[in-house]
Protein backbone atom coordinates (compact mmCIF):
# COMPACT_ATOMS: atom_id res chain seq x y z
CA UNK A 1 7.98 99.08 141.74
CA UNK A 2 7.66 95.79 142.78
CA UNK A 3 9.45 92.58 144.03
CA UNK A 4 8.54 88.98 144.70
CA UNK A 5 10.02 86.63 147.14
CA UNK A 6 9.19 82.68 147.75
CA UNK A 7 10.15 80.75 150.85
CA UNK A 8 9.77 76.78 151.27
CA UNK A 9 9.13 75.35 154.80
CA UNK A 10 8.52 71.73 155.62
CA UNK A 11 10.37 68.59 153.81
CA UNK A 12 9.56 65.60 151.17
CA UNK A 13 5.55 65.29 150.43
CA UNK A 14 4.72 68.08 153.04
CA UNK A 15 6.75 70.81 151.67
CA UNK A 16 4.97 74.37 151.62
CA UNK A 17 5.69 77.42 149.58
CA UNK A 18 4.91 81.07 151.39
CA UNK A 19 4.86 83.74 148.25
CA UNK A 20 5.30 87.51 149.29
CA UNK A 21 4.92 90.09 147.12
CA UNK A 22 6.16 93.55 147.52
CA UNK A 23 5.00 97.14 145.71
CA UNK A 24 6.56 100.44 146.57
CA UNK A 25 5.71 103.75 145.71
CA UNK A 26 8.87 105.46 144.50
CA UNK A 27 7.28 108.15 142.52
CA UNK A 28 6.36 111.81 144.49
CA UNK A 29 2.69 111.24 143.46
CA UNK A 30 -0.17 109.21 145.31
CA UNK A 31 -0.59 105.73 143.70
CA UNK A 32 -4.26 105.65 142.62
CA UNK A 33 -5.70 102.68 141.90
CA UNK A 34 -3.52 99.79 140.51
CA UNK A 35 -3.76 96.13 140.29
CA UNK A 36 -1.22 92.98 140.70
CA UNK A 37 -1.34 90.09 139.33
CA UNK A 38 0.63 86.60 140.12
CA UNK A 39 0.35 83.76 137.93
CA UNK A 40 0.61 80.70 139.57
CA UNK A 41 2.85 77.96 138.04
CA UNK A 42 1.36 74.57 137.00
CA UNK A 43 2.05 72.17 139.53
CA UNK A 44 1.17 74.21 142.82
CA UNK A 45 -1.85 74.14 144.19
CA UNK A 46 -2.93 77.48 146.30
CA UNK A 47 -4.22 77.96 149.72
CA UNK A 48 -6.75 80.01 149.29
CA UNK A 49 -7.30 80.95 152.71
CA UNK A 50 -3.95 82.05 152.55
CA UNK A 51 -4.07 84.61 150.22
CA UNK A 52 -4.07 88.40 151.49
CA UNK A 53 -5.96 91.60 151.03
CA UNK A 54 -8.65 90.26 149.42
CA UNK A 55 -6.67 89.03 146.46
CA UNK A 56 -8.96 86.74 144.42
CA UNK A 57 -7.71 83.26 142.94
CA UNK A 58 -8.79 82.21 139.03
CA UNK A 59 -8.39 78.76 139.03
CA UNK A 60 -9.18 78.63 135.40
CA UNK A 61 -6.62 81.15 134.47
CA UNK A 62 -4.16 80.07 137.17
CA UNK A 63 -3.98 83.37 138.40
CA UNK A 64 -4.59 85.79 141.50
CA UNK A 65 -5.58 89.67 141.15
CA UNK A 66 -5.18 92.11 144.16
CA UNK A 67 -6.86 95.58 143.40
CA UNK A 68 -5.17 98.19 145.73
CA UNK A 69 -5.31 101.35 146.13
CA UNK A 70 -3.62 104.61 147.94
CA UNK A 71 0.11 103.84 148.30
CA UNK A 72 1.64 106.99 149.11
CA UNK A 73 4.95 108.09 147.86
CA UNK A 74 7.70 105.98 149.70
CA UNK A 75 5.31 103.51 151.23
CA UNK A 76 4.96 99.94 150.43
CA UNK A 77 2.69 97.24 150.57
CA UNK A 78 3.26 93.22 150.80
CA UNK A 79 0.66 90.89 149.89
CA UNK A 80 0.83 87.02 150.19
CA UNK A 81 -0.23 84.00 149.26
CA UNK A 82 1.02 79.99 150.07
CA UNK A 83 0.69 76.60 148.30
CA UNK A 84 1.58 73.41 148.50
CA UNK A 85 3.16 70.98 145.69
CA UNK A 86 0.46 69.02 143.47
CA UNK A 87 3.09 68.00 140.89
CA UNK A 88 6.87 67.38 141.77
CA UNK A 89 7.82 66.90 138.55
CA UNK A 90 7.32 70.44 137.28
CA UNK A 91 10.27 71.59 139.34
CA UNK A 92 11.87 73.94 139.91
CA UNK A 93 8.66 76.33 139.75
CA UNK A 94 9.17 80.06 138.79
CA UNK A 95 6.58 82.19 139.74
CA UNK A 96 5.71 85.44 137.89
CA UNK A 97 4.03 88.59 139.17
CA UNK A 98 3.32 92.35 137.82
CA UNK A 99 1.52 95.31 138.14
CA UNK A 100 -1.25 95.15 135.41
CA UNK A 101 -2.41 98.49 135.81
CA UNK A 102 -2.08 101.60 137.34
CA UNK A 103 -3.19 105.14 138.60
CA UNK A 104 -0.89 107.34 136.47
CA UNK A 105 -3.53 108.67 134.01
CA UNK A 106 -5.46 110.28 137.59
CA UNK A 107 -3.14 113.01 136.66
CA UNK A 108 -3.54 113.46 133.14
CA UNK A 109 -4.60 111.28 130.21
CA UNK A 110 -1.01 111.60 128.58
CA UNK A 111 0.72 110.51 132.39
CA UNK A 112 2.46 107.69 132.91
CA UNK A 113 4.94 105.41 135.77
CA UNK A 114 8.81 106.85 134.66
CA UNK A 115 10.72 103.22 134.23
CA UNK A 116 7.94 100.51 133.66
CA UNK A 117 4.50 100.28 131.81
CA UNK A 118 1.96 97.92 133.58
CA UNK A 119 0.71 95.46 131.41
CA UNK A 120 -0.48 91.64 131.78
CA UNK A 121 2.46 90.22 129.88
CA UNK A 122 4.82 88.59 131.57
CA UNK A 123 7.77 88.27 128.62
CA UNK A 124 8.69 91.96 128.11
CA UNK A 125 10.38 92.34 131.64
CA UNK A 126 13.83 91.50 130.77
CA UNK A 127 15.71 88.11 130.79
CA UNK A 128 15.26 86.77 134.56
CA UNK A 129 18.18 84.59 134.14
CA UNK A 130 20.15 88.11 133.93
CA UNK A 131 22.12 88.44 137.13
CA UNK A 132 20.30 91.30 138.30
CA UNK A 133 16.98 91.47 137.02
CA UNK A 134 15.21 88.68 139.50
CA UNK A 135 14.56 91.83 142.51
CA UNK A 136 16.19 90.27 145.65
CA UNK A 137 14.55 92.80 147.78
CA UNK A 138 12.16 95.84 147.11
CA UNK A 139 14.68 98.24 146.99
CA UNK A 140 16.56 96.19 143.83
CA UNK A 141 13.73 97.10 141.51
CA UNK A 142 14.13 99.70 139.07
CA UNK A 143 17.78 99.42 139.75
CA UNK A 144 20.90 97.87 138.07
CA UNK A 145 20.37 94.94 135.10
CA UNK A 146 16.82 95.12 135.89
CA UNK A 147 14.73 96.92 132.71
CA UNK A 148 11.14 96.78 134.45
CA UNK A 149 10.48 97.82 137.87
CA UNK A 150 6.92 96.97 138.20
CA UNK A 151 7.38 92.88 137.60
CA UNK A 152 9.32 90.08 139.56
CA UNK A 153 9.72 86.30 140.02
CA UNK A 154 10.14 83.88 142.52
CA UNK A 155 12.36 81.05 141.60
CA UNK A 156 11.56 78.01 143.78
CA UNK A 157 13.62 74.84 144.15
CA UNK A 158 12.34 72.33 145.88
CA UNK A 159 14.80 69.27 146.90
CA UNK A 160 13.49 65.72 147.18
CA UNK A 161 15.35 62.78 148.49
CA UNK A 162 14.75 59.37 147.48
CA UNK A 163 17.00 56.67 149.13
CA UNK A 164 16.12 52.91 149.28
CA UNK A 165 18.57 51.15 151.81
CA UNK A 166 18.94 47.29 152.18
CA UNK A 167 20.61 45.10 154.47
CA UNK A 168 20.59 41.15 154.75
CA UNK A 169 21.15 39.36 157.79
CA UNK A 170 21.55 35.29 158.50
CA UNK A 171 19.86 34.11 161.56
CA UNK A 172 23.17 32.18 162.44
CA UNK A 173 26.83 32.51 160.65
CA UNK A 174 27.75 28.90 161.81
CA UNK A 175 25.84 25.90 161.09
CA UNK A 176 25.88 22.35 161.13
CA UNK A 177 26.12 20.53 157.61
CA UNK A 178 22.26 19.38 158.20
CA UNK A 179 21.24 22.66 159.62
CA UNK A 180 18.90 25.62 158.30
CA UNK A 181 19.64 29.38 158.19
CA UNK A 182 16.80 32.14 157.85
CA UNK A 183 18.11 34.93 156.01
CA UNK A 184 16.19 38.47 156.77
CA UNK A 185 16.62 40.87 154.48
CA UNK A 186 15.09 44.54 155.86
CA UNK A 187 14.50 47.61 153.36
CA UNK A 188 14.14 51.12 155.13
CA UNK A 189 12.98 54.30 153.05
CA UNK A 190 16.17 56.68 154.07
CA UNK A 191 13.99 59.42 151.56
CA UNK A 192 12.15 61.89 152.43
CA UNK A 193 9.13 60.63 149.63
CA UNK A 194 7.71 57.36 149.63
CA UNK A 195 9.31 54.85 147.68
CA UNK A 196 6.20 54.19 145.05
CA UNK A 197 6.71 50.15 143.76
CA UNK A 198 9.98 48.13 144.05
């Protein structure tokens, strides 16, 4: 089973995205060998010295593979991974990630996981906008609305605030009918973005 959490930290430009994934054994049997896979969504850009257990980043397929191994029954495992936001206007991001394969056929060709079949696509999981089928924690998976215990998403909103303030100011507010006023007019970025031309 497995379940997929994304946290934001920072604000504006310098926002950062921490992505954990969890996999539990909820079988009676040894896990074997199994992999996960998380695809990254366009517009994030990975720290790759972020990501855990040796979990190796395709930058052409936008994805990163973690081959594990040995998860005993009840046990779980998180791995991680972080990025930061290389294209705002691809929000909100949803972030998918499954098991792609697993040990089941260790004990016997015809063997297989009870409530999920690994597999590398990420549209036969059920309907993630399904109250219930988006795994909150580990031990929502398998359970309830959600069909496929063994894949997850993160749903990550990221708020922006842009806010242009102006105020205008006369250097006097009584003059003579020959005099001069100097009017100063001040603009302050109340955003958390810059303010790009205006």
């Amino acid at each position: 089973a497995l379940a997929k959490v994304g946290t934001v930290t920072g604000s504006g430009l310098d926002i950062a995205i921490d992505f954990d994934i969890t996999v539990a054994n909820q079988g009676t049997l040894d896990s074997g060998d199994y992999t996960v896979v998380d695809i990254v969504p366009e517009g994030l850009a990975v720290d790759t010295g972020s990501i855990s257990d040796s979990g190796v980043y395709d930058g052409t397929a936008g994805t990163i593979t973690w081959s594990l191994a040995g998860l005993a029954p009840s046990d779980t495992v998180t791995v991680s991974w972080s990025a930061t936001v290389s294209d705002f206007t691809l929000r909100p991001f949803r972030n998918f990630a499954e098991i792609t394969a697993d040990g089941a056929t260790d004990y016997g060709p015809d063997f297989t996981d009870i409530d999920s079949t690994p597999d590398g696509d990420n549209t036969n999981d059920g309907d993630y906008d399904t109250p219930g089928v988006d795994n909150e924690t580990i031990t929502d998976a398998g359970f309830g609305e959600d069909p496929e215990d063994d894949a997850d998403i993160a749903d990550v909103t990221v708020e922006l605030t842009y806010d242009l303030a102006l105020a205008k100011a006369p250097s006097d507010t009584t003059i003579n009918p020959d005099g001069t006023v100097t009017f100063s007019i001040t603009v302050e970025n109340q955003g958390d973005v810059s303010s790009g031309d205006y």
